[in-house]
PDB file of N, CA and C in Angstrom:
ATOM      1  N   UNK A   1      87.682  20.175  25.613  1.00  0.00           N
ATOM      2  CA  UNK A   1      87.268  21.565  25.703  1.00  0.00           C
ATOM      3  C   UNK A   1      86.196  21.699  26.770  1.00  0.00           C
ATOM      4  N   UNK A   2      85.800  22.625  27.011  1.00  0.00           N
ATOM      5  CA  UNK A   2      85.281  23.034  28.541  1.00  0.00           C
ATOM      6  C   UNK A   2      83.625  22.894  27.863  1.00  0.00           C
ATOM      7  N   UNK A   3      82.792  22.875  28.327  1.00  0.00           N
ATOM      8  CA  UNK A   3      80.998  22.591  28.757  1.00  0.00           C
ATOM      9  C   UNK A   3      80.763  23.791  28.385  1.00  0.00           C
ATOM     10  N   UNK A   4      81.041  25.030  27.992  1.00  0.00           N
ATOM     11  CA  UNK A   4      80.303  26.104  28.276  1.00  0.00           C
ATOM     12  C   UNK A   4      79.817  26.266  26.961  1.00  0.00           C
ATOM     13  N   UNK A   5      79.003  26.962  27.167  1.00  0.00           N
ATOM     14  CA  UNK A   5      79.014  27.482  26.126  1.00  0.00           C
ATOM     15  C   UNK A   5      79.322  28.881  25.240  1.00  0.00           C
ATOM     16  N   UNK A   6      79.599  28.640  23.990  1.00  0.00           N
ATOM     17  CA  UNK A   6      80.773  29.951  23.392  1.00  0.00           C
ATOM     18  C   UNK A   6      79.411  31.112  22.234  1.00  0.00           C
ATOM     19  N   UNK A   7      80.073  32.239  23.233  1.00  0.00           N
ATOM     20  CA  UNK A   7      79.104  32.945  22.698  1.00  0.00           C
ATOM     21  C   UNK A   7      79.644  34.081  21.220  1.00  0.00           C
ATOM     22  N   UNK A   8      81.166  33.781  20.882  1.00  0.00           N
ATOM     23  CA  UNK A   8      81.847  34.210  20.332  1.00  0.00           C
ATOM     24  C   UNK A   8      82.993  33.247  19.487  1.00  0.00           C
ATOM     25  N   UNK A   9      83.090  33.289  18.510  1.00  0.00           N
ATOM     26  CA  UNK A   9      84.629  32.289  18.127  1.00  0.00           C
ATOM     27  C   UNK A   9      85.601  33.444  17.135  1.00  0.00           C
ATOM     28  N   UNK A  10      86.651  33.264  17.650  1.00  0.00           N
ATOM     29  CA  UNK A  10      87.487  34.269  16.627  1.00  0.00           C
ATOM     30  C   UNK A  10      88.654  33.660  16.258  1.00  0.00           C
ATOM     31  N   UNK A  11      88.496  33.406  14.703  1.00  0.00           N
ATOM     32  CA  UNK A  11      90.025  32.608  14.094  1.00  0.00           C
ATOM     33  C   UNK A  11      91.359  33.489  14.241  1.00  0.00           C
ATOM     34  N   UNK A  12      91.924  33.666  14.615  1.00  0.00           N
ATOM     35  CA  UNK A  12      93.103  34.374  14.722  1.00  0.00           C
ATOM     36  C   UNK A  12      94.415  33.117  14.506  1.00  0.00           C
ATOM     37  N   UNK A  13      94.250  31.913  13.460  1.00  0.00           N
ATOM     38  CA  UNK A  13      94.999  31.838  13.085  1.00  0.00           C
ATOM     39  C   UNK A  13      95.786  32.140  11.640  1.00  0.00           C
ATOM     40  N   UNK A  14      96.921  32.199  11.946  1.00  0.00           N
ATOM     41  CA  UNK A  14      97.765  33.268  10.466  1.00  0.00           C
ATOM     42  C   UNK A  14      98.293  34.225  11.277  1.00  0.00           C
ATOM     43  N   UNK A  15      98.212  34.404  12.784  1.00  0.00           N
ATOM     44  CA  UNK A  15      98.654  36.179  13.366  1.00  0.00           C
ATOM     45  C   UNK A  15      99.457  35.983  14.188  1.00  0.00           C
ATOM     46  N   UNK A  16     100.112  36.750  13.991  1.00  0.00           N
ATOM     47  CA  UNK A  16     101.387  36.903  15.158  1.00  0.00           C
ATOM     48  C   UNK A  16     101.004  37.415  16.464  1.00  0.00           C
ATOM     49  N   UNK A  17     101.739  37.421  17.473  1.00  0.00           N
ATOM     50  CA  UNK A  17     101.734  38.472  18.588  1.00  0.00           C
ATOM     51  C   UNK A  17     102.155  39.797  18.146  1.00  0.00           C
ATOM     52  N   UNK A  18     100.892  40.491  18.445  1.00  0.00           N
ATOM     53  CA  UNK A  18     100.066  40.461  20.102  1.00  0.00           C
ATOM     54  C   UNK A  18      99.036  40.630  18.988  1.00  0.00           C
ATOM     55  N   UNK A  19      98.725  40.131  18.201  1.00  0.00           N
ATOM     56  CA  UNK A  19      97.226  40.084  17.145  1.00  0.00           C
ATOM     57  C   UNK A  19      96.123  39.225  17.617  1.00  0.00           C
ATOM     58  N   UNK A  20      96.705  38.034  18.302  1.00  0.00           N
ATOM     59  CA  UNK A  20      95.552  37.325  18.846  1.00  0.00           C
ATOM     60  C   UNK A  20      94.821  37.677  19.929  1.00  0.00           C
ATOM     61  N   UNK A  21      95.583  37.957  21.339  1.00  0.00           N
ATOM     62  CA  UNK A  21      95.040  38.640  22.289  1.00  0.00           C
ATOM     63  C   UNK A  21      94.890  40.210  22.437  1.00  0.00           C
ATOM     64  N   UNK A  22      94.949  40.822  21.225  1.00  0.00           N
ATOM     65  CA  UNK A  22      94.320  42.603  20.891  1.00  0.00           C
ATOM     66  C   UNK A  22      93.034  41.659  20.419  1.00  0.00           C
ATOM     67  N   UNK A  23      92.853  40.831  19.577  1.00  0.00           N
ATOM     68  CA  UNK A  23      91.359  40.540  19.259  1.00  0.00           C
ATOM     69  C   UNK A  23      90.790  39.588  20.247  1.00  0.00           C
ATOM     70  N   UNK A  24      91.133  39.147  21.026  1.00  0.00           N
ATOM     71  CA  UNK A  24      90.543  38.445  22.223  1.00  0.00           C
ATOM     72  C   UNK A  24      90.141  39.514  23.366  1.00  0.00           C
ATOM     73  N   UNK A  25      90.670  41.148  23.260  1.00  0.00           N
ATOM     74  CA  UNK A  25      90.514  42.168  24.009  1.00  0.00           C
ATOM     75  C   UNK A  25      89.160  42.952  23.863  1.00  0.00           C
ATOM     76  N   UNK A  26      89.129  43.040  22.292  1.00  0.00           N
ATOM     77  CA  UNK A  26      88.025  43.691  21.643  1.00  0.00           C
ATOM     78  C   UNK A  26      87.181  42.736  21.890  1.00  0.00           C
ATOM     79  N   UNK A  27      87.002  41.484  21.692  1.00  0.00           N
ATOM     80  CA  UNK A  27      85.955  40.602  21.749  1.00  0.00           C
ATOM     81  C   UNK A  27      85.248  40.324  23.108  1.00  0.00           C
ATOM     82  N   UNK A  28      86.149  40.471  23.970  1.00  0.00           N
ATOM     83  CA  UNK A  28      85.227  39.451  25.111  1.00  0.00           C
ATOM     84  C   UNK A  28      84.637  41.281  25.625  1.00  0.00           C
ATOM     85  N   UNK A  29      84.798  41.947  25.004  1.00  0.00           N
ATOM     86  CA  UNK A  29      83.855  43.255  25.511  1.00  0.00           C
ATOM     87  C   UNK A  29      82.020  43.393  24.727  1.00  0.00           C
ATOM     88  N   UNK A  30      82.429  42.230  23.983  1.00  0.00           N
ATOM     89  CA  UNK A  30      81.107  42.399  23.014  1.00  0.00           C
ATOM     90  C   UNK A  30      80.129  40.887  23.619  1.00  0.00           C
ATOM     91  N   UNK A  31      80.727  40.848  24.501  1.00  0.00           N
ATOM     92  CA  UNK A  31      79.746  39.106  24.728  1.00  0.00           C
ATOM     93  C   UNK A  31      79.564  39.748  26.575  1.00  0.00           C
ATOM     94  N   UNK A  32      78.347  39.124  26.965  1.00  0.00           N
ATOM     95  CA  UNK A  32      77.473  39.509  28.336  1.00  0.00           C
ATOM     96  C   UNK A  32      78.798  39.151  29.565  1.00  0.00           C
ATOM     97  N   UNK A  33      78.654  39.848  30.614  1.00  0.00           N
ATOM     98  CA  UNK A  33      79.256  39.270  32.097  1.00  0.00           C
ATOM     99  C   UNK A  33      78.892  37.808  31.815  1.00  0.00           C
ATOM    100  N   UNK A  34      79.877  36.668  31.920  1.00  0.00           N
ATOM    101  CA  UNK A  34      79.461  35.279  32.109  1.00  0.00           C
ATOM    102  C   UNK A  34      79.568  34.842  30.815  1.00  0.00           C
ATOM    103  N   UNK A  35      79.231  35.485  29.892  1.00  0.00           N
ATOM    104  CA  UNK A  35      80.113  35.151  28.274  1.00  0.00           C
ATOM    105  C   UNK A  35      81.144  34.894  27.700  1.00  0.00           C
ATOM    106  N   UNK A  36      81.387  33.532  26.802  1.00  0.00           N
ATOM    107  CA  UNK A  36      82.493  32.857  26.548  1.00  0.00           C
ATOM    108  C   UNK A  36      82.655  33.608  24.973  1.00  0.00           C
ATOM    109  N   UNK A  37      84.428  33.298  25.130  1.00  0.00           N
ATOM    110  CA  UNK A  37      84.717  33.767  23.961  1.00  0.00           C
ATOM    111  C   UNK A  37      85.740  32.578  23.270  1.00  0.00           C
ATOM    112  N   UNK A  38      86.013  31.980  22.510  1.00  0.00           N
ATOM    113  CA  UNK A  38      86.547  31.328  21.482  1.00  0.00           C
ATOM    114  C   UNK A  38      87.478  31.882  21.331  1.00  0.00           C
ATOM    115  N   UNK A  39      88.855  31.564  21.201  1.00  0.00           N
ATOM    116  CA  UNK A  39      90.286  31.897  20.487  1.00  0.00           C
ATOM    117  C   UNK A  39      90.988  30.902  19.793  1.00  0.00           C
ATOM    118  N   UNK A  40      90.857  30.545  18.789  1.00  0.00           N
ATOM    119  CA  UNK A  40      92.005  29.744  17.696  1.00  0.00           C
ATOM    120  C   UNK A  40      93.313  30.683  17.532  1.00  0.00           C
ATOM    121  N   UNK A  41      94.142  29.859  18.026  1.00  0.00           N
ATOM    122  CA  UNK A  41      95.684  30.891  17.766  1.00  0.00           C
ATOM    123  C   UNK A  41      96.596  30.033  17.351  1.00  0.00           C
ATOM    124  N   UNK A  42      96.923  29.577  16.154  1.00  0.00           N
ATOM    125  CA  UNK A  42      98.397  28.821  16.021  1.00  0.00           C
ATOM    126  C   UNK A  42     100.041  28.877  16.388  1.00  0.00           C
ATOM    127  N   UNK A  43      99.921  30.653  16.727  1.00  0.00           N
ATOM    128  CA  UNK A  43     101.070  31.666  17.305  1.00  0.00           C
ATOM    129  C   UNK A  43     101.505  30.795  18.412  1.00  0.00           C
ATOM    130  N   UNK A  44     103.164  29.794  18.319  1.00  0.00           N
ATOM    131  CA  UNK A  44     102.699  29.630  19.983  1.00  0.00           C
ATOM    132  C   UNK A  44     103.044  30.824  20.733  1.00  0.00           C
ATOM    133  N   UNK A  45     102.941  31.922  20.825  1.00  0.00           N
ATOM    134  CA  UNK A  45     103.530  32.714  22.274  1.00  0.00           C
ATOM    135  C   UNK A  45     102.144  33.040  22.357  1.00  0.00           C
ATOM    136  N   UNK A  46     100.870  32.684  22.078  1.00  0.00           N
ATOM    137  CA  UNK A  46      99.512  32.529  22.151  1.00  0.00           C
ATOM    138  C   UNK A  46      99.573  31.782  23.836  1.00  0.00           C
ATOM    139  N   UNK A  47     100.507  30.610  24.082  1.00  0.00           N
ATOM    140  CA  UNK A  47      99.969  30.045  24.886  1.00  0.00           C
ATOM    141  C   UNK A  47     100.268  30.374  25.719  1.00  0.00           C
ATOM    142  N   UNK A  48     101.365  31.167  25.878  1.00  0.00           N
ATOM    143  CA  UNK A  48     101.654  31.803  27.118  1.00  0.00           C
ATOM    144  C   UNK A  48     100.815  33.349  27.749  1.00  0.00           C
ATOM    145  N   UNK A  49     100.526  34.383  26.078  1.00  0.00           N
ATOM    146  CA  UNK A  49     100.144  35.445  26.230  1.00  0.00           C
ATOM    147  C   UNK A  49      98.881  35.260  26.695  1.00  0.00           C
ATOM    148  N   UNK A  50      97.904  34.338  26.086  1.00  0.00           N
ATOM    149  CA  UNK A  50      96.309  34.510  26.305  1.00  0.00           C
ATOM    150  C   UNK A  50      96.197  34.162  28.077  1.00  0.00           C
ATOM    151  N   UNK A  51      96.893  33.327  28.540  1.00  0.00           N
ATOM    152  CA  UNK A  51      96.675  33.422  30.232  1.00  0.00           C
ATOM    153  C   UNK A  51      96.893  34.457  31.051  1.00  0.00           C
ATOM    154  N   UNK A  52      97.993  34.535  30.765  1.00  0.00           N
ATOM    155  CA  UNK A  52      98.662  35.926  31.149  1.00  0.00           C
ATOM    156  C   UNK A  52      97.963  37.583  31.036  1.00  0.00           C
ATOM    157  N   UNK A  53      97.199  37.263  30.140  1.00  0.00           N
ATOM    158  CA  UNK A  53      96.632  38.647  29.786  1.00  0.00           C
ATOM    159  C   UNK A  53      94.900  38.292  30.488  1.00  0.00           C
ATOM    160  N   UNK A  54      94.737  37.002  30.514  1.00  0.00           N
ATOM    161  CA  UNK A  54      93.748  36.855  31.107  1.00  0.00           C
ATOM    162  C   UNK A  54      94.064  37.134  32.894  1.00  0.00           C
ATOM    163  N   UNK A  55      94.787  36.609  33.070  1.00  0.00           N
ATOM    164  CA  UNK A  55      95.417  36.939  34.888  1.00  0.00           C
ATOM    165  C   UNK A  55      95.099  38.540  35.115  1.00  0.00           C
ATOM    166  N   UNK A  56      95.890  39.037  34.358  1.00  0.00           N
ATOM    167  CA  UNK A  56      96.094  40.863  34.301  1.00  0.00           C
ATOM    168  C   UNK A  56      94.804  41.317  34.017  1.00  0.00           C
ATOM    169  N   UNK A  57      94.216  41.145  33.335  1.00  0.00           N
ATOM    170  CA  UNK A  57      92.551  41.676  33.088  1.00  0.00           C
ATOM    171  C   UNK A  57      91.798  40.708  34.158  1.00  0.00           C
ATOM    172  N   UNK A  58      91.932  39.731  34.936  1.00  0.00           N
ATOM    173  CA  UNK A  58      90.949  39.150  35.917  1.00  0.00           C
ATOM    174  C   UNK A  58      89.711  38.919  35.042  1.00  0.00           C
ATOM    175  N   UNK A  59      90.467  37.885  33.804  1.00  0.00           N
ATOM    176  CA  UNK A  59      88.929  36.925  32.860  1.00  0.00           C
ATOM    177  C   UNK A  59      89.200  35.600  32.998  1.00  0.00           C
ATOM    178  N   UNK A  60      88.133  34.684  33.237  1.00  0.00           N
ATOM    179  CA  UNK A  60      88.688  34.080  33.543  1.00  0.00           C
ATOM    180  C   UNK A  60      88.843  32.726  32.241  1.00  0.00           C
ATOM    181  N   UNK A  61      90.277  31.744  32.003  1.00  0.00           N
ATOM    182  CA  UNK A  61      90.450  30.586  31.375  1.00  0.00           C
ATOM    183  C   UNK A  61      89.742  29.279  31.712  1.00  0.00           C
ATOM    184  N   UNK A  62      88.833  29.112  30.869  1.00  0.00           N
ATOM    185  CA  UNK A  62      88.334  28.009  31.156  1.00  0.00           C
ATOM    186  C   UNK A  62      88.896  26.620  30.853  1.00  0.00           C
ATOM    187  N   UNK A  63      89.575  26.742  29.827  1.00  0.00           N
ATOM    188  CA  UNK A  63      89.995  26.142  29.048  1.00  0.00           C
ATOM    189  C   UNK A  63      91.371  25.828  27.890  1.00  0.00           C
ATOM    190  N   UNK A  64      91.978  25.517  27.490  1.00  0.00           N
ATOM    191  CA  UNK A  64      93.381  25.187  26.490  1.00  0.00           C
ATOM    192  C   UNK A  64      93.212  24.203  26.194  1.00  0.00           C
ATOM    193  N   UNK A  65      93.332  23.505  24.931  1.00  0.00           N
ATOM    194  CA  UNK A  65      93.262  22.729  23.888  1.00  0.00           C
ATOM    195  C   UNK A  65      94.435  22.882  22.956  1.00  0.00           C
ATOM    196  N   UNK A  66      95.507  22.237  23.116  1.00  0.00           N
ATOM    197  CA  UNK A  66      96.809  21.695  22.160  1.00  0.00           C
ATOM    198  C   UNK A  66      96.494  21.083  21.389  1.00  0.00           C
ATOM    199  N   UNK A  67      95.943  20.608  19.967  1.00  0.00           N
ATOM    200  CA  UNK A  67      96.596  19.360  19.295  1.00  0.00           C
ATOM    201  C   UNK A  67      97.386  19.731  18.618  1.00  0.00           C
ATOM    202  N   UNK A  68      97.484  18.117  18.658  1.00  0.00           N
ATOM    203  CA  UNK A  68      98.715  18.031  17.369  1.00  0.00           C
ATOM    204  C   UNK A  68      99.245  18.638  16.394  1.00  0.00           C
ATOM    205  N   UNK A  69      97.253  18.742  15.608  1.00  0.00           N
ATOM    206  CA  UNK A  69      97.910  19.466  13.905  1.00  0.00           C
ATOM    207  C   UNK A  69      96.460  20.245  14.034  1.00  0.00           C
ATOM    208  N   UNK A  70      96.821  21.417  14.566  1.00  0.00           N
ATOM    209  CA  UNK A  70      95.892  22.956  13.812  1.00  0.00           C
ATOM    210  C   UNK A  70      96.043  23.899  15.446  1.00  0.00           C
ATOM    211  N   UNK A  71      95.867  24.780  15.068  1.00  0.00           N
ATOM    212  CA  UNK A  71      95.460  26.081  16.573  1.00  0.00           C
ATOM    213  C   UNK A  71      95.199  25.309  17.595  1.00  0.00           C
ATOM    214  N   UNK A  72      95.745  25.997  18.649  1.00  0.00           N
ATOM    215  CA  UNK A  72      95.459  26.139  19.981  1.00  0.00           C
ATOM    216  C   UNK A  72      93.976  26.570  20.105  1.00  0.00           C
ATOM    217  N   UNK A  73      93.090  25.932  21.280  1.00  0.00           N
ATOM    218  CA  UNK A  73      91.950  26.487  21.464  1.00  0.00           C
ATOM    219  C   UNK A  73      91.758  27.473  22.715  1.00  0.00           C
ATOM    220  N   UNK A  74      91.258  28.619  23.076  1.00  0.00           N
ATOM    221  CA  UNK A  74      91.588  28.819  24.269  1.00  0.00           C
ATOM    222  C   UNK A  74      89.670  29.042  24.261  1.00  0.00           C
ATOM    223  N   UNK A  75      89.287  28.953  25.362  1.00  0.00           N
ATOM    224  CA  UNK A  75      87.853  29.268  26.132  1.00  0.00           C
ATOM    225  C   UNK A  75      88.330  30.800  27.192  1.00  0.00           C
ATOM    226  N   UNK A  76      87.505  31.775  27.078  1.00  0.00           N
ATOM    227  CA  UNK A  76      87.440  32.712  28.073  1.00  0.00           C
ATOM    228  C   UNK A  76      86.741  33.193  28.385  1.00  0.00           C
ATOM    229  N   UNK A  77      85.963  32.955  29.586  1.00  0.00           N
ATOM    230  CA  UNK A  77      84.778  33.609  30.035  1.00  0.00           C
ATOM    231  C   UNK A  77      84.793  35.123  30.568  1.00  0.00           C
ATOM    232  N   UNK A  78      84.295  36.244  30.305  1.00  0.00           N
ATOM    233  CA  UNK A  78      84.459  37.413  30.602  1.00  0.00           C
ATOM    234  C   UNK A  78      83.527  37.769  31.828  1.00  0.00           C
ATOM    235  N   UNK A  79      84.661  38.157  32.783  1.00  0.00           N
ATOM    236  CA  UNK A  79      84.158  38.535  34.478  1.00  0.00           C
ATOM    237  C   UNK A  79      83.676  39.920  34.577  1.00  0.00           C
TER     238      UNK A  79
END
């Protein structure tokens, strides 16, 4: 996982699409320019949506974390 530090963490696992990145939308509006936000998503179309929506909004991914056994991690710093 990425050095930064997370000024936000939001479990969004249990949720389908588009539940994880609508709350990764609301969130990274509540943390400073340069503020990281936390996403746990077990959803995989998580791994495709959270970049993607990060590209389109210009925030940037710091980070993705796969294991094995629990959520995806994503890091997003808000530009």
């Amino acid at each position: 996982m990425s050095e930064a530090t997370v000024d936000v963490t939001l479990d969004c696992t249990g949720q389908r699409c588009p539940l994880p990145v609508i709350k990764l939308a609301q969130a990274i509006l509540s943390v400073p320019i340069g503020g990281v936000v936390r996403l746990l998503a077990d959803d995989p179309a998580a791994l495709a949506d959270v970049p993607a929506w990060c590209r389109m909004r210009d925030q940037e991914l710091l980070a993705v974390d796969r294991p094995d056994d629990g959520p995806a991690t994503f890091d997003v710093r808000r530009r």
